[in-house]
Structures are given as structure tokens and as C-alpha cells.
N, C-alpha and C. Protein backbone atom coordinates (compact mmCIF):
# COMPACT_ATOMS: atom_id res chain seq x y z
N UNK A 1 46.59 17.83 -34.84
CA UNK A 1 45.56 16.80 -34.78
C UNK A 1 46.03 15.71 -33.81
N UNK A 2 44.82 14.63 -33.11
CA UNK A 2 45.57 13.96 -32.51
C UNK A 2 45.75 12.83 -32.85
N UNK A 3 46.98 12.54 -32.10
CA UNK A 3 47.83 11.34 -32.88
C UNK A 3 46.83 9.33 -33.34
N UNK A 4 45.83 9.75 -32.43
CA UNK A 4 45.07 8.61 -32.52
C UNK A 4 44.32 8.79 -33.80
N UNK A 5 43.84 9.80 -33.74
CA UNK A 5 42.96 9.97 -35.22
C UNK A 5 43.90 9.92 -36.17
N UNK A 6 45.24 10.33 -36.27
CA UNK A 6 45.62 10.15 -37.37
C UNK A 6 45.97 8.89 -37.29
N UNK A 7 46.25 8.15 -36.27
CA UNK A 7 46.54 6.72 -37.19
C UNK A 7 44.97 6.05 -37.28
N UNK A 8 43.99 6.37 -36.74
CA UNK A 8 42.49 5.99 -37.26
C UNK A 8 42.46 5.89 -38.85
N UNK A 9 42.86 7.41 -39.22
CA UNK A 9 42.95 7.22 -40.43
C UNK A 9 43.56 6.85 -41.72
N UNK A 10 44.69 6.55 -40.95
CA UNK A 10 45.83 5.80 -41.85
C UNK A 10 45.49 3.99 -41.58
N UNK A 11 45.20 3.77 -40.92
CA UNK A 11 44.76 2.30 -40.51
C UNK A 11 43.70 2.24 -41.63
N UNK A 12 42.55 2.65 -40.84
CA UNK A 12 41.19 2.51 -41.98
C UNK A 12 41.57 2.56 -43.54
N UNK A 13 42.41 3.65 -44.13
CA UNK A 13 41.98 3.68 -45.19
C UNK A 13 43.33 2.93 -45.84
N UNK A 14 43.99 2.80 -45.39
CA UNK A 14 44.87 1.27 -45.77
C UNK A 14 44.18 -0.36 -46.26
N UNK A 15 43.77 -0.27 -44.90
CA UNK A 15 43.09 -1.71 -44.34
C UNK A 15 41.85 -2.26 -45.48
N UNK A 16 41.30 -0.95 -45.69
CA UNK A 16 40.05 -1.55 -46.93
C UNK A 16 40.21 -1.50 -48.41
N UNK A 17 41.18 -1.13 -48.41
CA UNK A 17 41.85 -1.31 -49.99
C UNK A 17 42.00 -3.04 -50.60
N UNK A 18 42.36 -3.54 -49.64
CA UNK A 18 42.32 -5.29 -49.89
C UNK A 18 41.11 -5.75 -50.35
N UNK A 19 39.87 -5.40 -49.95
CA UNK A 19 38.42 -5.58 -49.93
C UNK A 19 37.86 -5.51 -51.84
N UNK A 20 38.20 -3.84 -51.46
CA UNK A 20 37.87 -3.01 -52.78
C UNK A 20 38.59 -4.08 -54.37
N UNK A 21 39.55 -4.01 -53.90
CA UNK A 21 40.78 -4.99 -55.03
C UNK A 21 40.23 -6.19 -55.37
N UNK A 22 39.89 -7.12 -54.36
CA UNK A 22 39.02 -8.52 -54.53
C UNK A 22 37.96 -8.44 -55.19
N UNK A 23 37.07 -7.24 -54.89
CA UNK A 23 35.62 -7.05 -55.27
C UNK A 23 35.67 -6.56 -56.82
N UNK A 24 37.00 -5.77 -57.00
CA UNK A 24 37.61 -5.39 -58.50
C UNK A 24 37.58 -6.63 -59.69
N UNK A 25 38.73 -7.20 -58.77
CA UNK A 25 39.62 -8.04 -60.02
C UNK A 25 40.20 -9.18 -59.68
N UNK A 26 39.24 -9.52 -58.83
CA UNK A 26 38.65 -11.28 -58.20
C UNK A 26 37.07 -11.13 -58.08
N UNK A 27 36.23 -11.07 -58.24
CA UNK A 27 34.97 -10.71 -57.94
C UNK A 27 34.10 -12.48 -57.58
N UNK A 28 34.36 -13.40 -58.03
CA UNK A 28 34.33 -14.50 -57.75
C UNK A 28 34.97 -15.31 -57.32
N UNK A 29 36.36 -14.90 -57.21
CA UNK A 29 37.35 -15.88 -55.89
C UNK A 29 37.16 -16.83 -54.99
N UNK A 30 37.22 -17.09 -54.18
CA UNK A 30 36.72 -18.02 -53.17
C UNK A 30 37.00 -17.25 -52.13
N UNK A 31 38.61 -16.46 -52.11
CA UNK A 31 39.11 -15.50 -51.07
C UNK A 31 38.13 -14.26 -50.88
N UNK A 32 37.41 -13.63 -51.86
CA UNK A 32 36.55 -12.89 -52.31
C UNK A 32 35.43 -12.75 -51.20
N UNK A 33 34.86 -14.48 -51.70
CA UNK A 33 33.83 -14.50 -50.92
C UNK A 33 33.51 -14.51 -49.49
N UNK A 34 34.89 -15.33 -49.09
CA UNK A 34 35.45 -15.22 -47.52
C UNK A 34 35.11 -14.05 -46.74
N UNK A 35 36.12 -12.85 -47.19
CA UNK A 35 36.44 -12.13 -46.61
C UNK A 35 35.46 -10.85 -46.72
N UNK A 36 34.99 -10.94 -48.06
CA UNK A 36 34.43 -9.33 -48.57
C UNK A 36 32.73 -10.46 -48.51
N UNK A 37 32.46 -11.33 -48.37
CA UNK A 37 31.20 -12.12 -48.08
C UNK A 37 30.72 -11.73 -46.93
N UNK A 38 31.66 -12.20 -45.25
CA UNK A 38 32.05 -12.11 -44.60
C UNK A 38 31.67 -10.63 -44.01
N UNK A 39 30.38 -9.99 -43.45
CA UNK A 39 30.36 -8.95 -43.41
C UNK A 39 31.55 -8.56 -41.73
N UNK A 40 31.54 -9.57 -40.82
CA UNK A 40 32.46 -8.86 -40.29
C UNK A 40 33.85 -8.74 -39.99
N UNK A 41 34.52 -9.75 -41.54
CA UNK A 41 36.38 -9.33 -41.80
C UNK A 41 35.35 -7.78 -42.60
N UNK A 42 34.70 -7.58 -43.38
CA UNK A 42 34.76 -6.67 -44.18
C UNK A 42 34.83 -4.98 -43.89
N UNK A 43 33.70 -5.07 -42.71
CA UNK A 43 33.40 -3.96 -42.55
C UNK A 43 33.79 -3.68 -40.24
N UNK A 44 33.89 -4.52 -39.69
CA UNK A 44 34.57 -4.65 -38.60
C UNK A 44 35.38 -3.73 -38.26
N UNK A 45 36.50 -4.07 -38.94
CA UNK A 45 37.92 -2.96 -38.71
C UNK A 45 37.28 -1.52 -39.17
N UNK A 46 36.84 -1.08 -39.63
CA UNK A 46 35.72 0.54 -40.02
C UNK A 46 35.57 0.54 -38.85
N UNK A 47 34.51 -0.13 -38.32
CA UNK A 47 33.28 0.27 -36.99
C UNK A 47 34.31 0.39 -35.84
N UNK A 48 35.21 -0.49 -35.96
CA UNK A 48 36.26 -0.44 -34.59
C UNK A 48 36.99 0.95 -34.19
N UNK A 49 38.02 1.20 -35.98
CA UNK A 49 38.30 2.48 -35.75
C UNK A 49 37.41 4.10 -35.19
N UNK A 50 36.19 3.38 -36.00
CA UNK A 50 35.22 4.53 -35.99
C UNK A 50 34.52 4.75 -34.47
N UNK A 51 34.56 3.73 -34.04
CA UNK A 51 34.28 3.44 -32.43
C UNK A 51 35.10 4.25 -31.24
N UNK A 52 36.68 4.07 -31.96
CA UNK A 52 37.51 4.46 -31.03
C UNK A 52 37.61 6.36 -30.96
N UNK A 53 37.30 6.51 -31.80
CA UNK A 53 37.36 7.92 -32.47
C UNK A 53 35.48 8.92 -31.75
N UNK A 54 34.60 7.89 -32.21
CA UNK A 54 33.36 8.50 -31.89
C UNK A 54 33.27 8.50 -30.10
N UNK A 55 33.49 7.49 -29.53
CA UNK A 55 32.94 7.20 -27.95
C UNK A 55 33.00 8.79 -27.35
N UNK A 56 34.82 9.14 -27.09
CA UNK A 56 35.15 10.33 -26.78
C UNK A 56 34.60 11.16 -27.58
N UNK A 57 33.92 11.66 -28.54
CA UNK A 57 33.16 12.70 -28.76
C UNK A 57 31.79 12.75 -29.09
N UNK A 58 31.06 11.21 -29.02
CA UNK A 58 29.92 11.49 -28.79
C UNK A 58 28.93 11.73 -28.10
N UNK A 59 29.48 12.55 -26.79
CA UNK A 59 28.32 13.30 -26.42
C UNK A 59 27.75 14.74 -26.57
N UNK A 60 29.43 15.12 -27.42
CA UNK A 60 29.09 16.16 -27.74
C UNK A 60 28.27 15.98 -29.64
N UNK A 61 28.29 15.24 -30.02
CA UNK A 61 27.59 15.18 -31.01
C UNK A 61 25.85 15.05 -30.80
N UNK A 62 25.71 14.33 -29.87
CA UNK A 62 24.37 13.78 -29.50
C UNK A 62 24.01 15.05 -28.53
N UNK A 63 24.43 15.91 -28.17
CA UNK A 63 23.73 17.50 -27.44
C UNK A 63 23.73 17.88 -28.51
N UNK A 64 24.87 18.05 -29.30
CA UNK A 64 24.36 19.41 -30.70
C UNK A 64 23.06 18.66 -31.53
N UNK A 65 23.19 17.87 -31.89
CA UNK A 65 22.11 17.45 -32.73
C UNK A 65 20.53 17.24 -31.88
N UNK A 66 20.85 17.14 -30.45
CA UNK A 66 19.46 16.79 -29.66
C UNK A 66 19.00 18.09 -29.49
N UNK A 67 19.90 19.08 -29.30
CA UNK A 67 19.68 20.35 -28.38
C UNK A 67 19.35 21.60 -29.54
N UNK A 68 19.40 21.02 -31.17
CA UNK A 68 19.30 22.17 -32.45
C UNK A 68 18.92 21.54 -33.39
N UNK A 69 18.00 22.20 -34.47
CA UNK A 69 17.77 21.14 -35.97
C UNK A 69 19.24 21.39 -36.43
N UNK A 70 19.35 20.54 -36.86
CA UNK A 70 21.29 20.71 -37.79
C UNK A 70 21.03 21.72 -39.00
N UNK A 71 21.65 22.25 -38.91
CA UNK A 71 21.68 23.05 -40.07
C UNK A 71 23.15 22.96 -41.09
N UNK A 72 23.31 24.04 -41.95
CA UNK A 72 24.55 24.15 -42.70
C UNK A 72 25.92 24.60 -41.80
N UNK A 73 25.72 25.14 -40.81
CA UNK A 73 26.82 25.95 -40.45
C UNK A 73 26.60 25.09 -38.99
N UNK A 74 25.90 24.23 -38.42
CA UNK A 74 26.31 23.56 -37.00
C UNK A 74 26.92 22.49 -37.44
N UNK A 75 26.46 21.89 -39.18
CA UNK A 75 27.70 20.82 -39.67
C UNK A 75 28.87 21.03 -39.47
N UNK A 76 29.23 22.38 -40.28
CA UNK A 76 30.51 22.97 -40.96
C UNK A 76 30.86 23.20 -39.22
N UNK A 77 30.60 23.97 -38.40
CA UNK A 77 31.26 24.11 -37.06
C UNK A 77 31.58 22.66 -36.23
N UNK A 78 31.22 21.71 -36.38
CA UNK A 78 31.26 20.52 -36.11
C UNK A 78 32.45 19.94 -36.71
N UNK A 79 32.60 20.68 -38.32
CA UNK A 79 33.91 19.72 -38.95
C UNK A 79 35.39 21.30 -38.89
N UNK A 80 35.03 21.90 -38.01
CA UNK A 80 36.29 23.03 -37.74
C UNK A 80 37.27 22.10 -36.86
N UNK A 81 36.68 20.96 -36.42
CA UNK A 81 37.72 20.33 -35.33
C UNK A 81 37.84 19.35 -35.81
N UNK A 82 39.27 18.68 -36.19
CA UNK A 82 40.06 17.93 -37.26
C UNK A 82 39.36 16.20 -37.05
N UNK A 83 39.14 16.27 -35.10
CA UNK A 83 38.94 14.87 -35.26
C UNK A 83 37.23 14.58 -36.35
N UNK A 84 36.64 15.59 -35.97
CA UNK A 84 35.39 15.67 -36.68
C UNK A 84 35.69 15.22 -37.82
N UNK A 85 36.36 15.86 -38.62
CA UNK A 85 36.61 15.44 -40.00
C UNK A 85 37.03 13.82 -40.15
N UNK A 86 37.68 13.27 -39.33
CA UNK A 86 38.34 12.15 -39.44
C UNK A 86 37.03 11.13 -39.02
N UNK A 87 36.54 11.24 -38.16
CA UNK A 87 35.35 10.52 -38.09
C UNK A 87 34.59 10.39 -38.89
N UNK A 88 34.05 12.14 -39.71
CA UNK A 88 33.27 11.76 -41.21
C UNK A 88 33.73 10.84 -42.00
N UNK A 89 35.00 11.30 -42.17
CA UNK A 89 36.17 9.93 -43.59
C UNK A 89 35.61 8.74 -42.87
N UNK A 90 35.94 8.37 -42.09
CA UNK A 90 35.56 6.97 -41.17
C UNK A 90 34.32 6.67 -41.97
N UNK A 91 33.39 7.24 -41.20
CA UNK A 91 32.00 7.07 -41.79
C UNK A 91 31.69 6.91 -43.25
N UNK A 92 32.81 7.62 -43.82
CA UNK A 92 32.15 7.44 -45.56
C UNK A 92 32.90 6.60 -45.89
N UNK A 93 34.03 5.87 -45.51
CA UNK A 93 35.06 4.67 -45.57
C UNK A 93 33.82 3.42 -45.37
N UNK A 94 33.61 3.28 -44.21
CA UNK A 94 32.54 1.96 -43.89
C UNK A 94 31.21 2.12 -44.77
N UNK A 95 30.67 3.15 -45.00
CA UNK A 95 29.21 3.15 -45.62
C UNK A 95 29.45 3.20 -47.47
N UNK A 96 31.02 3.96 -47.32
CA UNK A 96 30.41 3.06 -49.38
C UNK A 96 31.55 1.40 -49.58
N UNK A 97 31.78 0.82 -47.99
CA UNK A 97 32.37 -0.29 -48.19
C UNK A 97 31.22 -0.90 -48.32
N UNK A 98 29.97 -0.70 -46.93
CA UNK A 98 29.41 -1.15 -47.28
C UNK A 98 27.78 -1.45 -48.07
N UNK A 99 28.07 -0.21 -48.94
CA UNK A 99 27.17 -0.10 -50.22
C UNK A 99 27.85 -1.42 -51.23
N UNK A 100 29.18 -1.05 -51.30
CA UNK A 100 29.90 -1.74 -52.37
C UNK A 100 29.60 -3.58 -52.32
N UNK A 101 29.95 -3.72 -51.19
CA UNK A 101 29.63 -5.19 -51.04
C UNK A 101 28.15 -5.32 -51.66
N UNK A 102 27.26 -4.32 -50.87
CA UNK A 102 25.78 -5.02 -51.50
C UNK A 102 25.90 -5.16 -53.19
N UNK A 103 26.62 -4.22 -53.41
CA UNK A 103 26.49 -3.81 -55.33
C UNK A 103 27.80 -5.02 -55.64
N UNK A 104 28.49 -5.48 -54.98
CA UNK A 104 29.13 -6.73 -55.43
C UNK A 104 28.65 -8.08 -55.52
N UNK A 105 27.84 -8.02 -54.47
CA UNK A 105 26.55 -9.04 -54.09
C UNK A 105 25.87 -8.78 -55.09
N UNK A 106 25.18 -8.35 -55.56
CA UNK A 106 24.25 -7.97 -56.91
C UNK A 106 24.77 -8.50 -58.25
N UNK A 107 25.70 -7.88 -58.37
CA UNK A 107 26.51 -8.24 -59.25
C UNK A 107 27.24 -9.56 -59.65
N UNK A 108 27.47 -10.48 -58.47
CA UNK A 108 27.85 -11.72 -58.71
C UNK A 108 26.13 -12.29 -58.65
N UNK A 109 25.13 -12.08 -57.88
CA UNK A 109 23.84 -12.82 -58.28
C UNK A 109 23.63 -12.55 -59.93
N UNK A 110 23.20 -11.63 -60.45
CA UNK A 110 23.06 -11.12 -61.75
C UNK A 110 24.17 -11.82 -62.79
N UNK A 111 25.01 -12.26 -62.19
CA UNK A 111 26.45 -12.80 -63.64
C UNK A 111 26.76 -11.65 -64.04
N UNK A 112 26.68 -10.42 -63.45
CA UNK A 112 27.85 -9.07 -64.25
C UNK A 112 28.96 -9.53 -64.97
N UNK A 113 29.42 -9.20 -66.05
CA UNK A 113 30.95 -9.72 -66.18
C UNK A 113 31.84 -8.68 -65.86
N UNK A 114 33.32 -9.02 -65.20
CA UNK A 114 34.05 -7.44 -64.53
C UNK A 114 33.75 -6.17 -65.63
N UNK A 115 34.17 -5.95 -66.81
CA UNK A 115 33.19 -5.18 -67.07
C UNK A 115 32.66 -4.36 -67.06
N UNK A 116 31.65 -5.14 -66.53
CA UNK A 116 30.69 -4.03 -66.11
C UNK A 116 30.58 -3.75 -64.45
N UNK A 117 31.16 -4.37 -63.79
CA UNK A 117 31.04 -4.46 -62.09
C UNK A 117 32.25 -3.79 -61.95
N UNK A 118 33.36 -4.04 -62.61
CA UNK A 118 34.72 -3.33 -61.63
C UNK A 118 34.28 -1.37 -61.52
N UNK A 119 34.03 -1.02 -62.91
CA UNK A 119 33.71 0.65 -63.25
C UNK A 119 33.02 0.75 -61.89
N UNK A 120 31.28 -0.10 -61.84
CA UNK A 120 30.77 0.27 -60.84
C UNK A 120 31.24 -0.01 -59.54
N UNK A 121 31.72 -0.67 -58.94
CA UNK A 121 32.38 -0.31 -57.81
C UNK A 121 33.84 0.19 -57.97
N UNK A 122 34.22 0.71 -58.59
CA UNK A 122 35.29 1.87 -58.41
C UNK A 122 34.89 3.18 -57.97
N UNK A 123 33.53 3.55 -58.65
CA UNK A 123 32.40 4.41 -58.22
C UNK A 123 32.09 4.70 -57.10
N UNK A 124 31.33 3.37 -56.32
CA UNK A 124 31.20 2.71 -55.56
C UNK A 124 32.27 3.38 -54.49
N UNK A 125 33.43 3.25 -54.69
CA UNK A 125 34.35 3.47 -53.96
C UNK A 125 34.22 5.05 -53.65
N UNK A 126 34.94 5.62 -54.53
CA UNK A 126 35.24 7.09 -54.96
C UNK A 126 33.77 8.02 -54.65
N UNK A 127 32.10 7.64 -55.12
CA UNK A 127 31.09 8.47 -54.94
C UNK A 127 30.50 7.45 -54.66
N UNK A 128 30.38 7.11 -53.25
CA UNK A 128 29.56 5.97 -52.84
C UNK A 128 28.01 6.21 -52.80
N UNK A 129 27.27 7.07 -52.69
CA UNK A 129 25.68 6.93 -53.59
C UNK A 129 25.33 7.08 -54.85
N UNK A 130 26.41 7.43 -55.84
CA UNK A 130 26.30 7.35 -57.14
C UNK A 130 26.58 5.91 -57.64
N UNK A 131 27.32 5.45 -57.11
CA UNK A 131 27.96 3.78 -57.57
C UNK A 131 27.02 3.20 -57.05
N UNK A 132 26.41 3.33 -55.85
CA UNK A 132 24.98 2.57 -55.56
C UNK A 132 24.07 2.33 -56.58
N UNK A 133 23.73 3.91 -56.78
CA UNK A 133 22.52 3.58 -57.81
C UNK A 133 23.01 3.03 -59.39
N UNK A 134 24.10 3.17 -59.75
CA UNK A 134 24.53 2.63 -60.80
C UNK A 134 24.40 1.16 -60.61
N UNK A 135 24.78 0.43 -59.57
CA UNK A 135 25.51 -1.14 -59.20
C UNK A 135 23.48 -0.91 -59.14
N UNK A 136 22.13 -0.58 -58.54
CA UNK A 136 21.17 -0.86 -58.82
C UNK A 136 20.40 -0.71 -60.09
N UNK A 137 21.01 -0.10 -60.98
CA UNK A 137 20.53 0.12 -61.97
C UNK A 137 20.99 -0.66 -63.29
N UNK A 138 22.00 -1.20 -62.80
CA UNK A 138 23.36 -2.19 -63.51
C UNK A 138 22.52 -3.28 -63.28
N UNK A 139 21.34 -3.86 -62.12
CA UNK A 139 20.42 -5.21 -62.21
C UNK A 139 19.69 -5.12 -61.75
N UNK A 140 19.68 -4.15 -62.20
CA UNK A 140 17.59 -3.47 -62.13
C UNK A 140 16.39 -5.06 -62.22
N UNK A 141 16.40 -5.51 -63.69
CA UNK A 141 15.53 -6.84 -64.18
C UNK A 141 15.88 -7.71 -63.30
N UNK A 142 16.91 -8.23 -62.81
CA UNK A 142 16.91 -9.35 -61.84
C UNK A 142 16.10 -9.56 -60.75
N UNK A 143 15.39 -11.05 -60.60
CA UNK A 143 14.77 -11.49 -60.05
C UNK A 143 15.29 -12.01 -58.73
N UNK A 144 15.08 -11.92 -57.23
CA UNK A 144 15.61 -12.79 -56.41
C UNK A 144 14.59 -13.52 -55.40
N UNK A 145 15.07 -14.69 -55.88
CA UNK A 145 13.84 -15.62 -55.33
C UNK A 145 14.66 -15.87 -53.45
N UNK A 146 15.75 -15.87 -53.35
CA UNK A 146 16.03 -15.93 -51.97
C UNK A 146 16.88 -14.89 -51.56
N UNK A 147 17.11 -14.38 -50.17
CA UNK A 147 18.20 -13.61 -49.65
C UNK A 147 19.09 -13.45 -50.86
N UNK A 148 19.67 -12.37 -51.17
CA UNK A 148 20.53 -12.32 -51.97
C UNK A 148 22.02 -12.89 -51.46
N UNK A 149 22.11 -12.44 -49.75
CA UNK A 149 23.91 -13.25 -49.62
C UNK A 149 23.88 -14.63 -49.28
N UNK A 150 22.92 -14.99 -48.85
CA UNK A 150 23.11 -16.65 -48.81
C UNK A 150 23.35 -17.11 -50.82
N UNK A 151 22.68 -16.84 -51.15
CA UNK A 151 22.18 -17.08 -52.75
C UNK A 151 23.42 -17.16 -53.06
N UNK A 152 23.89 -15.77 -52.97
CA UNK A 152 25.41 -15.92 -54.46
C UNK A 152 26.58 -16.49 -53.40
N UNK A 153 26.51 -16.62 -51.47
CA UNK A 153 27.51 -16.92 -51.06
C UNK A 153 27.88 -18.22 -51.13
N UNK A 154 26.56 -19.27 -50.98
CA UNK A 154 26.49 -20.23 -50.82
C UNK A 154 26.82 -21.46 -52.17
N UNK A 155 27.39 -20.78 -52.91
CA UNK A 155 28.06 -21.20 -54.41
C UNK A 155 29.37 -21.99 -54.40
């Protein structure tokens, strides 16, 4: 594999563990709100790595997908080549970071107590569209009369 992707992926999935932890077992911090508020300390370093990794191969992504309907097996031939794979992780690194924030955002509007918010974003973490709909279903009744991140950031 090459040596860039692997430190893509040792970077990335280092780097957002700090995030996840705050959103755990600080969920109202002040540092919390900073950083994991903050959509671009939060989710930035993702898009960067994921940037460096996609440029060089997306043109071959953007012919296969322009040039065929995707199917099961132009996925799977797509992830036979390692950086492929590392780019997916990428991708599912930044998109249930940033599911999680929204469902942390929710969760501090609503008054969750940890509780009930850490389970769901551990979820969150680990099956990031299952912890979604949990962290939406966790404050379903809540009302929001403004933006939700100004609302709970601006506290």
C-alpha cells in the first residue's frame, strides 16, 4: 500500500478520537464547544486527509461512475485497490464525525443527560446511520425555535 495512505489513515483516525471523547464525557465543556462546535477544528483535518488521498484518484472514480450505473461488483472492483479502501475509511471517519456532532448538537439543545447521549454517540461513532437515527429519535419532541448551532453554541 502506499505509504501516504497509510499515514492518511493513521493521522485521521488518531486525530478524531479527541472530538469523539469531548462529545462523550465533556458534552458541555466550554473546550467541547470550541472545538467539536467549531465545524472546521472538527471535521477539517478529515476533508484534508481525504483530499490528499481523493485528487490523485479522482478521475478515475468520476469515469467509472459517469461512464456505468454502479453496481455491486464496480464497487467491490473499485475497493480491490487498497488506496480505495482507505479513502472509503476516510469518508466514513468524516461523515459519522459529522453525523455525531449534529446528534451532539441535539442533544445538548434537548438537555440529554450523558446517559443517554454518550451510548448514542458511541453508536454514532462505531454505526454511524444507526446512531443517527437513534441521537434523532433520542429528541424526536423537541421543539427548535432557532438554528440549532447558534442556539446550544451561543450558551
Amino acid at each position: 500500500m502506499d505509504s501516504i495512505a497509510i499515514v492518511m489513515f493513521w493521522v485521521s483516525s488518531v486525530l478524531i478520537f479527541p472530538f469523539w471523547f469531548l462529545m462523550w464525557f465533556m458534552p458541555e465543556h466550554q473546550l467541547t464547544k470550541r472545538f467539536v462546535g467549531d465545524v472546521r477544528w472538527c471535521v477539517a483535518p478529515l476533508l484534508l486527509s481525504y483530499t490528499i488521498l481523493a485528487l490523485p484518484n479522482a478521475a478515475e472514480v468520476l469515469m467509472t461512475f459517469a461512464t456505468q450505473m454502479p453496481t455491486p461488483e464496480i464497487v467491490v472492483g473499485l475497493f480491490e485497490e487498497e488506496e480505495f479502501v482507505v479513502l472509503a475509511w476516510l469518508h466514513l471517519l468524516a461523515l459519522d464525525l459529522f453525523a455525531g456532532r449534529y446528534v451532539w448538537l441535539r442533544m445538548l439543545s434537548a438537555q440529554r443527560p450523558m446517559y443517554v447521549s454518550t451510548p448514542i454517540l458511541i453508536m454514532c461513532m462505531m454505526m454511524g446511520p444507526l446512531g443517527f437515527l437513534l441521537g434523532l429519535l433520542a429528541t424526536w419532541n423537541e421543539k427548535y425555535s432557532e438554528p440549532l448551532e447558534s442556539a446550544v453554541l451561543s450558551e
